[in-house]
C-alpha atoms as a PDB file:
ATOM      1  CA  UNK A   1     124.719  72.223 124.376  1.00  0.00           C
ATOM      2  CA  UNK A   2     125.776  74.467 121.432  1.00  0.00           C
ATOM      3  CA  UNK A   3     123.171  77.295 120.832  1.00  0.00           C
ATOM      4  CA  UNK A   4     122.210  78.477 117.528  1.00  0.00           C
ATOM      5  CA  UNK A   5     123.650  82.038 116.394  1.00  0.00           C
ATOM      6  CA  UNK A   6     121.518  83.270 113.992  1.00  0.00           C
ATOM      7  CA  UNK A   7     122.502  86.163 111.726  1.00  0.00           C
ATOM      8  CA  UNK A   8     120.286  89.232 112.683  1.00  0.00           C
ATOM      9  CA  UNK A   9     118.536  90.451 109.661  1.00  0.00           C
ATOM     10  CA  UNK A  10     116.735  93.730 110.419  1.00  0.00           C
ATOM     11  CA  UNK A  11     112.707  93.382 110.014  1.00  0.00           C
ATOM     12  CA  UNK A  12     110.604  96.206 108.548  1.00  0.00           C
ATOM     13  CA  UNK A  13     106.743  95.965 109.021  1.00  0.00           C
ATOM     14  CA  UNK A  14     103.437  98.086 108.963  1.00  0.00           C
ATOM     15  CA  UNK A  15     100.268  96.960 110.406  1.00  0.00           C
ATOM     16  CA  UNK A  16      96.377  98.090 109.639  1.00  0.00           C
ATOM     17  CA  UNK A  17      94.222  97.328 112.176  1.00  0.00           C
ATOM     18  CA  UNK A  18      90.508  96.762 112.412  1.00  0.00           C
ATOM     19  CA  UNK A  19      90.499  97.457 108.507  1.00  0.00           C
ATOM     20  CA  UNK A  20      86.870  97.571 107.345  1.00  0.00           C
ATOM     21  CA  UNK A  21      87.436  94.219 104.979  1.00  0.00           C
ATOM     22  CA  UNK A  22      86.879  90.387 105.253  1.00  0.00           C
ATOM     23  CA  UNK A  23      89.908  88.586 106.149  1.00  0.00           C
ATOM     24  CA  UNK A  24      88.887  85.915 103.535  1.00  0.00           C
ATOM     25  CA  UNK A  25      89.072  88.896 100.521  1.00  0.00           C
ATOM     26  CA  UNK A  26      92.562  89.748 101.488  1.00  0.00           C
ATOM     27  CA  UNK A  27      94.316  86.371 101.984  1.00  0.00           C
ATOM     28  CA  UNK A  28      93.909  85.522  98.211  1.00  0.00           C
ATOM     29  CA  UNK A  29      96.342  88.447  97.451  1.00  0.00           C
ATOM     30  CA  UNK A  30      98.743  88.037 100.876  1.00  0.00           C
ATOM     31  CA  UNK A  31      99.534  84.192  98.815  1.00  0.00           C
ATOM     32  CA  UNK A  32     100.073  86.084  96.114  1.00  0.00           C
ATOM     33  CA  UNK A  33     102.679  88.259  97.241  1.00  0.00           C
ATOM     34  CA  UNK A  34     104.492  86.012 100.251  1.00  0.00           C
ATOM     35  CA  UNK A  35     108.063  85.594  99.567  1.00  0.00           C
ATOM     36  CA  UNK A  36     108.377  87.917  96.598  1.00  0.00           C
ATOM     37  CA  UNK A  37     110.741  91.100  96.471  1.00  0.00           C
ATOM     38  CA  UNK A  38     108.503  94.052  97.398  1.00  0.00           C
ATOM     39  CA  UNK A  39     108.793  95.953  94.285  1.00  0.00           C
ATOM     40  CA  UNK A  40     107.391  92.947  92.485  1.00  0.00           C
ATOM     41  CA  UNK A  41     104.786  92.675  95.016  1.00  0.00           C
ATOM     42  CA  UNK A  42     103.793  96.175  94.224  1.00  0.00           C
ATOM     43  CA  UNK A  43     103.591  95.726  90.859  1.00  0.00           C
ATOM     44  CA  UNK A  44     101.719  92.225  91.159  1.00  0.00           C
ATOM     45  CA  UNK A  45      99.322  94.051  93.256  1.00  0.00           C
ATOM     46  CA  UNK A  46      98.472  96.943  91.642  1.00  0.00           C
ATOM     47  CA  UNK A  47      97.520  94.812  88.675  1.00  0.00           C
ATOM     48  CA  UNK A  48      94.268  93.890  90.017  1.00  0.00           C
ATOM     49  CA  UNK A  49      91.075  95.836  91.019  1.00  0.00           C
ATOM     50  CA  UNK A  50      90.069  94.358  94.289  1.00  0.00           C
ATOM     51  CA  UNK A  51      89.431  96.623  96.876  1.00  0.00           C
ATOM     52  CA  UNK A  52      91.248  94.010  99.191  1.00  0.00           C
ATOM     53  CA  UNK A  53      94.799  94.521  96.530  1.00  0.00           C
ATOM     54  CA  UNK A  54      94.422  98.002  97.575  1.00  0.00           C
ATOM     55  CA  UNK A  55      94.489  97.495 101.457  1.00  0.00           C
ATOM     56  CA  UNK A  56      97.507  95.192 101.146  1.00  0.00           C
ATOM     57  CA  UNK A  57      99.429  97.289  98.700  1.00  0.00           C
ATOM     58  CA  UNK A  58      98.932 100.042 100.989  1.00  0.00           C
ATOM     59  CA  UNK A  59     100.759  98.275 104.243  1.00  0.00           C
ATOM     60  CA  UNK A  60     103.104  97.073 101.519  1.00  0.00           C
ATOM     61  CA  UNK A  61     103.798 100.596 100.873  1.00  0.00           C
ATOM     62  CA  UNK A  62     103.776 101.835 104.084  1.00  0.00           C
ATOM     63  CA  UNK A  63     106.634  98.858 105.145  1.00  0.00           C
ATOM     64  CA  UNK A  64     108.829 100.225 102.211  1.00  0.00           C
ATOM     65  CA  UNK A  65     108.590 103.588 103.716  1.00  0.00           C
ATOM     66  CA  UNK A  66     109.134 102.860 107.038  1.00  0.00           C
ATOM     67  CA  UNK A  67     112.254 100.787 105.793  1.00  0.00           C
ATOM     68  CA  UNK A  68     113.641 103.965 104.374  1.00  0.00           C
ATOM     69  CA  UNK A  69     113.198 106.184 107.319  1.00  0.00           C
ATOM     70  CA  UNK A  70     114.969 103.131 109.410  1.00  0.00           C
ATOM     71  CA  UNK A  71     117.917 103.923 106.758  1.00  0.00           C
ATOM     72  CA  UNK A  72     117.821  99.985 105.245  1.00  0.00           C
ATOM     73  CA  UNK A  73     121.217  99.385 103.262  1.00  0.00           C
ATOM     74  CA  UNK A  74     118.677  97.326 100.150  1.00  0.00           C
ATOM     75  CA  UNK A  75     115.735  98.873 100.065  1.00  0.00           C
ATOM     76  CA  UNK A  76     115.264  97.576  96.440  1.00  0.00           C
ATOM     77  CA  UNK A  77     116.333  93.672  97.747  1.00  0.00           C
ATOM     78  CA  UNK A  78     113.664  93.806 100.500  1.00  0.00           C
ATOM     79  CA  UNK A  79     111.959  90.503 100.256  1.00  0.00           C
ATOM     80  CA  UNK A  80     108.092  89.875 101.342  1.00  0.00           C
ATOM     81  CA  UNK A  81     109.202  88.030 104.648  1.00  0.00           C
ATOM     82  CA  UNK A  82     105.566  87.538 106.350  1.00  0.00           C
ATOM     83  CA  UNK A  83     102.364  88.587 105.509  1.00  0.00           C
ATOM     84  CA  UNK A  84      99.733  87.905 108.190  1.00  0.00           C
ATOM     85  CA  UNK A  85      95.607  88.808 107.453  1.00  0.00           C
ATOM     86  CA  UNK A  86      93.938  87.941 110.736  1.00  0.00           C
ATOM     87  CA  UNK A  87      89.955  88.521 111.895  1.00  0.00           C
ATOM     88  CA  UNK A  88      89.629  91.329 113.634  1.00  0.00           C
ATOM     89  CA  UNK A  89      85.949  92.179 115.680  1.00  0.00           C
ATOM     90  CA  UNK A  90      82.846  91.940 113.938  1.00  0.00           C
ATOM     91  CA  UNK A  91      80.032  94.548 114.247  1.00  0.00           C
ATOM     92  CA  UNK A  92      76.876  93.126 114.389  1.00  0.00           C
ATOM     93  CA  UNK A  93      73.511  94.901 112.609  1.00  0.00           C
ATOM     94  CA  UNK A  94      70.048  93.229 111.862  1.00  0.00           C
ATOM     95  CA  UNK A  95      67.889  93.782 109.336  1.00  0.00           C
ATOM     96  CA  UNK A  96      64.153  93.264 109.199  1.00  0.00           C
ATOM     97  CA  UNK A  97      62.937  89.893 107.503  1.00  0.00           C
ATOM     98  CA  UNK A  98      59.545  88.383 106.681  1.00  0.00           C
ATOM     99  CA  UNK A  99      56.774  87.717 108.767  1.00  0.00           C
ATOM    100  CA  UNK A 100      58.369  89.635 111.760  1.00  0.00           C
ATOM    101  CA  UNK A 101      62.084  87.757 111.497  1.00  0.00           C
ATOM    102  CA  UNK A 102      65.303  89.757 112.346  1.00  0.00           C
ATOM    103  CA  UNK A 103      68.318  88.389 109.886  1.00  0.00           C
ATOM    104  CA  UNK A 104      71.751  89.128 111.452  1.00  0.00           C
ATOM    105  CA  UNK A 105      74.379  91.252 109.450  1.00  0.00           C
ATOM    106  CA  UNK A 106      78.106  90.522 110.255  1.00  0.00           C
ATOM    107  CA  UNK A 107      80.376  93.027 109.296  1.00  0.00           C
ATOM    108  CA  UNK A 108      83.399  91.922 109.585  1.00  0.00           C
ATOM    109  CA  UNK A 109      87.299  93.354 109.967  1.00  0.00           C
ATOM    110  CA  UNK A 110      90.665  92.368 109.911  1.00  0.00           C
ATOM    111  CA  UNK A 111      94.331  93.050 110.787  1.00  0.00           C
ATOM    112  CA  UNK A 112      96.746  93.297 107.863  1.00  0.00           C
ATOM    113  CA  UNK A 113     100.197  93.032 108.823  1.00  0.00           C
ATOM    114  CA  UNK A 114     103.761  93.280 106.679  1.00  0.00           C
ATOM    115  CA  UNK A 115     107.302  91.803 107.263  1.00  0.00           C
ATOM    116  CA  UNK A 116     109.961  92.906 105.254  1.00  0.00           C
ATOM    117  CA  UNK A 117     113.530  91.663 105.753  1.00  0.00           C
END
């Protein structure tokens, strides 16, 4: 059997984890930016006022840096390889109701994580 020789590409990433965010809030703007050059991204991201933008433009930023310090050959061809918003734990708080009923707060989290190649 002939095995597959890949080319080895080198991989930048940055992770945030247990960020204090829904993963649902961030996803919208990981689409967004998925397969894009990461100065684009940047620029597509900083475009909008979402708290959630911020938190991925951030790991974004922090990939780009970390490329740098790596010494990458194209740091302005990096492209937006893999962008991955998973749940993280939830904290759970309750808050009093009516007639003596306890309601459930969730507040949830999430890990952010950046692949640049």
């Amino acid at each position: 059997m002939q095995e597959k020789t890949e080319d080895k590409v080198p991989q930048y990433r940055a992770i945030h984890k247990f960020a204090s965010i829904s993963a649902q809030k961030v996803r919208v703007f990981a689409d967004l930016i998925r397969g894009k050059y990461a100065d684009e991204a940047m620029t597509l991201l900083e475009c909008y006022p979402n708290r959630g933008a911020r938190m991925l433009e951030k790991v974004l930023k922090s990939a780009m840096h970390n490329a740098e310090d790596l010494r990458a050959q194209n740091v302005d061809q990096l492209v937006v390889a893999e962008v991955r918003i998973d749940e993280g734990p939830m904290q759970r708080r309750w808050r009093a109701g009516s007639r003596g009923v306890s309601y459930v707060i969730k507040l949830r989290s999430s890990h952010i994580s950046v692949v640049l190649r």
